[in-house]
PDB file of N, CA and C in Angstrom:
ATOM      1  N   UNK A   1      44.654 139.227 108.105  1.00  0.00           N
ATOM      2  CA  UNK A   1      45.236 138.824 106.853  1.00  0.00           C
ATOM      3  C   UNK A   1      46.650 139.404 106.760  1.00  0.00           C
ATOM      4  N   UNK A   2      47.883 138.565 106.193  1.00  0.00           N
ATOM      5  CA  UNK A   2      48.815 138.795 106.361  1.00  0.00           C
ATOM      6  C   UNK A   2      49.446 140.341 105.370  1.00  0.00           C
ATOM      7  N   UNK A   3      49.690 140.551 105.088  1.00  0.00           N
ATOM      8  CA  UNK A   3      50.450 141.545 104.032  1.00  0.00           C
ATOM      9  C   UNK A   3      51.493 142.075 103.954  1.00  0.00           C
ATOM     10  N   UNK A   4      52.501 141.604 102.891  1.00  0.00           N
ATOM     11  CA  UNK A   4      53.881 142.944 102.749  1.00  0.00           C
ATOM     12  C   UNK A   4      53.589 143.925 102.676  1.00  0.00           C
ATOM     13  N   UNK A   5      54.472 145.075 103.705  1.00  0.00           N
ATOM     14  CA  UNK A   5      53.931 146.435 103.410  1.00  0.00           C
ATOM     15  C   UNK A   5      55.573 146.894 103.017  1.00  0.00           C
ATOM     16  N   UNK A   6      55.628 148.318 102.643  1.00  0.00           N
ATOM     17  CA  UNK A   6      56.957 148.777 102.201  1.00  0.00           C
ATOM     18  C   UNK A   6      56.922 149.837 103.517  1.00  0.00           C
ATOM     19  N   UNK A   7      58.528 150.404 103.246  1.00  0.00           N
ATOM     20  CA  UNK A   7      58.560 151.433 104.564  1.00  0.00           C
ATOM     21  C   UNK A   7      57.878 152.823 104.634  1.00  0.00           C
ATOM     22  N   UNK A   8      57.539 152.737 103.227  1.00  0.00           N
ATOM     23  CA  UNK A   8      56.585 153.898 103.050  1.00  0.00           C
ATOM     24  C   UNK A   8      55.055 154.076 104.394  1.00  0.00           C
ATOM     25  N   UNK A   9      54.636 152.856 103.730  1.00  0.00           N
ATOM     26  CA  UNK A   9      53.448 152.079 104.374  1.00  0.00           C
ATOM     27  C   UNK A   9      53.560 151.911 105.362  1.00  0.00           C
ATOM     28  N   UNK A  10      54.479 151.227 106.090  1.00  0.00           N
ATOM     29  CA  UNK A  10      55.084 151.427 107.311  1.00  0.00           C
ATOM     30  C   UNK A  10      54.837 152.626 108.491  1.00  0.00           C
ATOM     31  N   UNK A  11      55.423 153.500 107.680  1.00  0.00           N
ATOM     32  CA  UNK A  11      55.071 155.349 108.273  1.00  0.00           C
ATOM     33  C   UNK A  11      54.025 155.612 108.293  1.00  0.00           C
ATOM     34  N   UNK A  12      53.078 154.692 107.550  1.00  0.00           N
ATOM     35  CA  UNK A  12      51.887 155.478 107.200  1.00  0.00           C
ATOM     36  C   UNK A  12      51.284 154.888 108.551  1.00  0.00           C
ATOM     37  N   UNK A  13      50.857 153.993 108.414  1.00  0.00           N
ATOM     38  CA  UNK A  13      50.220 153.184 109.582  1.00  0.00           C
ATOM     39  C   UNK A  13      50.699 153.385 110.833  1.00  0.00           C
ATOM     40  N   UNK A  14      52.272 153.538 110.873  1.00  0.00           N
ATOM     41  CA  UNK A  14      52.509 154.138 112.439  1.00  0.00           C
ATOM     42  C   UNK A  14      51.859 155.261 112.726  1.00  0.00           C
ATOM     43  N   UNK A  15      51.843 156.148 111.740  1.00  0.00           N
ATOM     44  CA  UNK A  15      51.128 157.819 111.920  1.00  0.00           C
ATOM     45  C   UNK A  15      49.328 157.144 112.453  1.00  0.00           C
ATOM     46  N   UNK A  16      48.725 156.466 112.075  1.00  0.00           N
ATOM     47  CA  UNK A  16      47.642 156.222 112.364  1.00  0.00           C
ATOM     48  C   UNK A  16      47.373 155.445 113.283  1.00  0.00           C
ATOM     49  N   UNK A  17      48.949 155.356 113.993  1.00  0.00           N
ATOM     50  CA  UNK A  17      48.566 154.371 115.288  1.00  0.00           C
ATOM     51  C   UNK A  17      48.706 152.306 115.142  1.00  0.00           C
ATOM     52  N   UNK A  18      49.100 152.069 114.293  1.00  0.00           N
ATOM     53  CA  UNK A  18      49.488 150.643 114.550  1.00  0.00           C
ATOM     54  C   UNK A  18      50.099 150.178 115.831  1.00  0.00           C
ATOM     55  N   UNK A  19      49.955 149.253 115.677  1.00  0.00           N
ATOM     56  CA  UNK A  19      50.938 148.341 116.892  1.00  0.00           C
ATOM     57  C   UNK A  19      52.254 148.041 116.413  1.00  0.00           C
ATOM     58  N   UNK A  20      53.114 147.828 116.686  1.00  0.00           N
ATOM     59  CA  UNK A  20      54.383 147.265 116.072  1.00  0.00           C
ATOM     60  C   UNK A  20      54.917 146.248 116.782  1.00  0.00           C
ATOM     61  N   UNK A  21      55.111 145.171 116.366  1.00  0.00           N
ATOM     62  CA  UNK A  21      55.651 143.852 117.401  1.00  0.00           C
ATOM     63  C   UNK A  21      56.621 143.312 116.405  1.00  0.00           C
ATOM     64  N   UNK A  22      57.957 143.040 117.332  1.00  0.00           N
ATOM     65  CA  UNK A  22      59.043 142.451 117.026  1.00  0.00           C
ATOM     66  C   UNK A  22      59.249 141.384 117.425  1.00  0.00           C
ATOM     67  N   UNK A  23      59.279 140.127 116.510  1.00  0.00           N
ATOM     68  CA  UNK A  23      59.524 138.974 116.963  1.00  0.00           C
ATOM     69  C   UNK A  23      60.956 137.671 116.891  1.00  0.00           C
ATOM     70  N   UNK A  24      61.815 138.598 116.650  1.00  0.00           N
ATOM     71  CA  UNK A  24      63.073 138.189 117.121  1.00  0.00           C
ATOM     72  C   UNK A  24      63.188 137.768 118.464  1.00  0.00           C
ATOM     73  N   UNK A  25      64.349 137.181 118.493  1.00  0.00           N
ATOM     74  CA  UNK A  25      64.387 136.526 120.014  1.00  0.00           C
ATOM     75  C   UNK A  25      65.062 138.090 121.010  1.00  0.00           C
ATOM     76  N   UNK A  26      64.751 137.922 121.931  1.00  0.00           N
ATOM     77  CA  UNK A  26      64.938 139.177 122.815  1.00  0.00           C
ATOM     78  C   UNK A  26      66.823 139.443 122.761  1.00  0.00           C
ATOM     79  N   UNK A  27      67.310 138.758 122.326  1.00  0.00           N
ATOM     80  CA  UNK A  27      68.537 139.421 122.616  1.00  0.00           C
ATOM     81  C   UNK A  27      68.918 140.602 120.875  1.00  0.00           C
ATOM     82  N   UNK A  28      68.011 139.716 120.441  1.00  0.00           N
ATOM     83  CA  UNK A  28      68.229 140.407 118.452  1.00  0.00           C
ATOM     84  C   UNK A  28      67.851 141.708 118.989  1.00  0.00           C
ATOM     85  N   UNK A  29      65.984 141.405 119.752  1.00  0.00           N
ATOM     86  CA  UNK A  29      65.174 142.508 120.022  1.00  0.00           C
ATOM     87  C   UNK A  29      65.827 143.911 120.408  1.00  0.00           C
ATOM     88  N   UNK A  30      66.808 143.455 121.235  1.00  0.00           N
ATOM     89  CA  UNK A  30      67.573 144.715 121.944  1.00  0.00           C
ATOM     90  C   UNK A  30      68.530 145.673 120.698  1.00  0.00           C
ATOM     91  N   UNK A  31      69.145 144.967 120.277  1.00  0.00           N
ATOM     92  CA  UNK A  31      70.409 145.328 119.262  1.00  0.00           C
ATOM     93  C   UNK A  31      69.695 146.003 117.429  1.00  0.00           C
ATOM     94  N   UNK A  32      67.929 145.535 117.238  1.00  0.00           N
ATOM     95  CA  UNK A  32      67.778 145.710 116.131  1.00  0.00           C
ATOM     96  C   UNK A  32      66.597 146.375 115.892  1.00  0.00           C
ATOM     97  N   UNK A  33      65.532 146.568 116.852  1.00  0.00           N
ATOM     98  CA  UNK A  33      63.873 146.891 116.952  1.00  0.00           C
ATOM     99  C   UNK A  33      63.827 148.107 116.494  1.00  0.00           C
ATOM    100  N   UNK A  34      62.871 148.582 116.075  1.00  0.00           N
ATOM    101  CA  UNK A  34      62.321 149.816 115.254  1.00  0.00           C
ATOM    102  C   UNK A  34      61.889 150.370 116.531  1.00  0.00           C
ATOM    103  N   UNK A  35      61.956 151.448 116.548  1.00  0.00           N
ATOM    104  CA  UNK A  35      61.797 152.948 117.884  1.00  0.00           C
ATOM    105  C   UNK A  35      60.035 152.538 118.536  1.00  0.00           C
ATOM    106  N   UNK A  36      59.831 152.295 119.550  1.00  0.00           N
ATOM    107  CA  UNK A  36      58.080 151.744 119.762  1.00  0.00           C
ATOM    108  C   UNK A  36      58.308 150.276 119.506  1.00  0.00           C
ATOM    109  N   UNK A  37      58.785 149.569 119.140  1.00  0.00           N
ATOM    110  CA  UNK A  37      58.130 147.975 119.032  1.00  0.00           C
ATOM    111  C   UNK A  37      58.353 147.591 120.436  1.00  0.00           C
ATOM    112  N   UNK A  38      57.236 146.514 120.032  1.00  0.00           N
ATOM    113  CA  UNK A  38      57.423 145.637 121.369  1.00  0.00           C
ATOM    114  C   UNK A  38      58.196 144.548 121.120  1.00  0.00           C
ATOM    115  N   UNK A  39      58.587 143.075 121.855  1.00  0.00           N
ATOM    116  CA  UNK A  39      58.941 142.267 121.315  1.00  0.00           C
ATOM    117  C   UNK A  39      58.386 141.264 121.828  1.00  0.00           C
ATOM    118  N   UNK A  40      57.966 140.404 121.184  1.00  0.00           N
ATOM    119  CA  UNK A  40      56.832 139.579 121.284  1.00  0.00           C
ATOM    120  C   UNK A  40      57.931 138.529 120.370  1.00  0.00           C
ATOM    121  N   UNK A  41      58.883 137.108 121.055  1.00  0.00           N
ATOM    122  CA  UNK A  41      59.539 136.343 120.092  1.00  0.00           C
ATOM    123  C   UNK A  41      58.921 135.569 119.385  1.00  0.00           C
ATOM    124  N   UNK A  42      58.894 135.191 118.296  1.00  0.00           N
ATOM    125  CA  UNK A  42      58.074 134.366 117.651  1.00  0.00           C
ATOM    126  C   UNK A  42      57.461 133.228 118.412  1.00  0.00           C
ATOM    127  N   UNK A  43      58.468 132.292 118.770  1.00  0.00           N
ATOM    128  CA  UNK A  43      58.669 130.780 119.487  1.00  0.00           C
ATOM    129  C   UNK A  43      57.496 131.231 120.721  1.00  0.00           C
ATOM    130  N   UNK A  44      57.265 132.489 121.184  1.00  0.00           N
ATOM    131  CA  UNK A  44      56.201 133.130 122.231  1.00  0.00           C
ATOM    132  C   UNK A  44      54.856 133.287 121.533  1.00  0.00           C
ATOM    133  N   UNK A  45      54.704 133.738 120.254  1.00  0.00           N
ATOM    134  CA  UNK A  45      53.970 134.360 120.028  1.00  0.00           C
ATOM    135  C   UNK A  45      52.720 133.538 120.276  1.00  0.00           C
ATOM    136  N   UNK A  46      51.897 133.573 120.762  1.00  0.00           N
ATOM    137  CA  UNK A  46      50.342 133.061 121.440  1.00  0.00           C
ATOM    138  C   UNK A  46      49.376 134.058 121.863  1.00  0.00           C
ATOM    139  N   UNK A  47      48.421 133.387 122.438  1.00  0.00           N
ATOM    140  CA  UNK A  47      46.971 134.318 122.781  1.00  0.00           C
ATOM    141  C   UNK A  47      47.445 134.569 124.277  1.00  0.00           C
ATOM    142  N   UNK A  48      48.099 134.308 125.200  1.00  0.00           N
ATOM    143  CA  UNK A  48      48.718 135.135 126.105  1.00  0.00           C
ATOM    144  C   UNK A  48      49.675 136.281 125.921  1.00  0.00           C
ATOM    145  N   UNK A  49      50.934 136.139 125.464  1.00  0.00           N
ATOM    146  CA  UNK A  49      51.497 136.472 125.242  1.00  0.00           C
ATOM    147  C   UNK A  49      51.211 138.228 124.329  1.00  0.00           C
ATOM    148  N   UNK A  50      50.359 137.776 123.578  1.00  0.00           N
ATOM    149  CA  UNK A  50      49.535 139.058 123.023  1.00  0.00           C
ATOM    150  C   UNK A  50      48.396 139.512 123.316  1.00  0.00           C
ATOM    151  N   UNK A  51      48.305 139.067 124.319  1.00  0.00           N
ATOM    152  CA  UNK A  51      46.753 139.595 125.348  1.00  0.00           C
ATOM    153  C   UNK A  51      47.074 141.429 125.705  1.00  0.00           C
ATOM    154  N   UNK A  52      48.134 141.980 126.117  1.00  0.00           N
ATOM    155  CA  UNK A  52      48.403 143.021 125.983  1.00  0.00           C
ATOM    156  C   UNK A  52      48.354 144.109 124.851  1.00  0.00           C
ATOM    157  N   UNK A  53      48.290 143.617 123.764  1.00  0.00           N
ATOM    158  CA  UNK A  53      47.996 144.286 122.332  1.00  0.00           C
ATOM    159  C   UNK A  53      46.053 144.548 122.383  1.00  0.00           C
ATOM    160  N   UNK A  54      46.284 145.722 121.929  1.00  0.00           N
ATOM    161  CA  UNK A  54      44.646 147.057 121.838  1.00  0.00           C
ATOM    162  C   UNK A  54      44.286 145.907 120.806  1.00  0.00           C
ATOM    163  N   UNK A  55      43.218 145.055 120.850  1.00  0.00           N
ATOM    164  CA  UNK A  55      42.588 144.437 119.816  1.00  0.00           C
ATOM    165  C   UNK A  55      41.573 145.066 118.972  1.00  0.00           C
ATOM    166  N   UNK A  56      41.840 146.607 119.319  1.00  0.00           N
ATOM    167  CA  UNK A  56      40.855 147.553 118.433  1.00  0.00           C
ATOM    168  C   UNK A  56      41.861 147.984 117.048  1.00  0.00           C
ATOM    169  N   UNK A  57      42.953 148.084 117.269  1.00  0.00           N
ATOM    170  CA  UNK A  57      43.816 148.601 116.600  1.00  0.00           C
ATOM    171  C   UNK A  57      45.131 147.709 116.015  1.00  0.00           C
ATOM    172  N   UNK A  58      44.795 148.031 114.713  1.00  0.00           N
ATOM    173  CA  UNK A  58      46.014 147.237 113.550  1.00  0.00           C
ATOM    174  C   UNK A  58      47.269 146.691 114.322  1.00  0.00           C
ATOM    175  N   UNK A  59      47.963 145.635 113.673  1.00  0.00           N
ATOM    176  CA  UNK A  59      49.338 145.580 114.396  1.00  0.00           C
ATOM    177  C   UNK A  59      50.243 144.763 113.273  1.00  0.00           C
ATOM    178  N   UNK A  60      51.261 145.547 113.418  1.00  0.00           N
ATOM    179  CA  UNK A  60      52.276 145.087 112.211  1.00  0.00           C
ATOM    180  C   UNK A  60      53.614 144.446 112.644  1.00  0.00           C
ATOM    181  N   UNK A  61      53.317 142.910 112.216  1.00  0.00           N
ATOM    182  CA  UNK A  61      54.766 142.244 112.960  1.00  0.00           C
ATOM    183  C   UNK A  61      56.042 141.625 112.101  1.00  0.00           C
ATOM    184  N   UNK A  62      56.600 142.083 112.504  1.00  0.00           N
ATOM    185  CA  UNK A  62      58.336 142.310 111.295  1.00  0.00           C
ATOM    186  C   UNK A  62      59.455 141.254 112.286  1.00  0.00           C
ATOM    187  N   UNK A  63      60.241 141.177 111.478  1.00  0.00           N
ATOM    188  CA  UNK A  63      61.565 140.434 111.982  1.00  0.00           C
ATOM    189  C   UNK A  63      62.804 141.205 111.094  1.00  0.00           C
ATOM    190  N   UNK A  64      63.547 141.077 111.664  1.00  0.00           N
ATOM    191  CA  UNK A  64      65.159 142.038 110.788  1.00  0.00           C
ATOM    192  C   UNK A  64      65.525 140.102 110.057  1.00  0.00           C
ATOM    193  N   UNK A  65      65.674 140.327 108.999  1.00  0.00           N
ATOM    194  CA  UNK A  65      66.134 138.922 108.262  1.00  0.00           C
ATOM    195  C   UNK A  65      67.460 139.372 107.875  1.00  0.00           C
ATOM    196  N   UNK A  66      68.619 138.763 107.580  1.00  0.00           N
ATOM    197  CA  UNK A  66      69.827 138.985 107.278  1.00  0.00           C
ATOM    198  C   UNK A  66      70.044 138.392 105.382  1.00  0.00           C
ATOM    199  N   UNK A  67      69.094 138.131 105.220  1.00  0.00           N
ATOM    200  CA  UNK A  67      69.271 137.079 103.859  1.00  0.00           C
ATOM    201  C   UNK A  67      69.124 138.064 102.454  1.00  0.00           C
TER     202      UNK A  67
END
């Protein structure tokens, strides 16, 4: 289930181990990703592509928006 979280929340869940996936296109990925993300581009995002993600454990996926 989807959810806004704040950056509070954010911290919190990293402390407990989330996943973090960035789905900007890999050149954004380089110039903008939070410390640990992966980047997983949207236009990618599939059941391959995220076959590498712990399916035991939460995962929180963000984009940097300019708007």
């Amino acid at each position: 289930m989807a959810e806004l979280i704040d950056n509070a929340e954010l911290r919190r869940q990293l402390d407990a181990g989330v996943q973090l996936v960035e789905v900007l296109p890999e050149e954004d990925y380089r110039d903008l990703h939070l410390p640990g993300a992966v980047n997983i581009p949207l236009k990618e995002l599939d059941a391959n592509t995220t076959a590498g993600l712990d399916k035991a454990n939460p995962v929180v996926v963000y984009c940097w928006d300019y708007l």
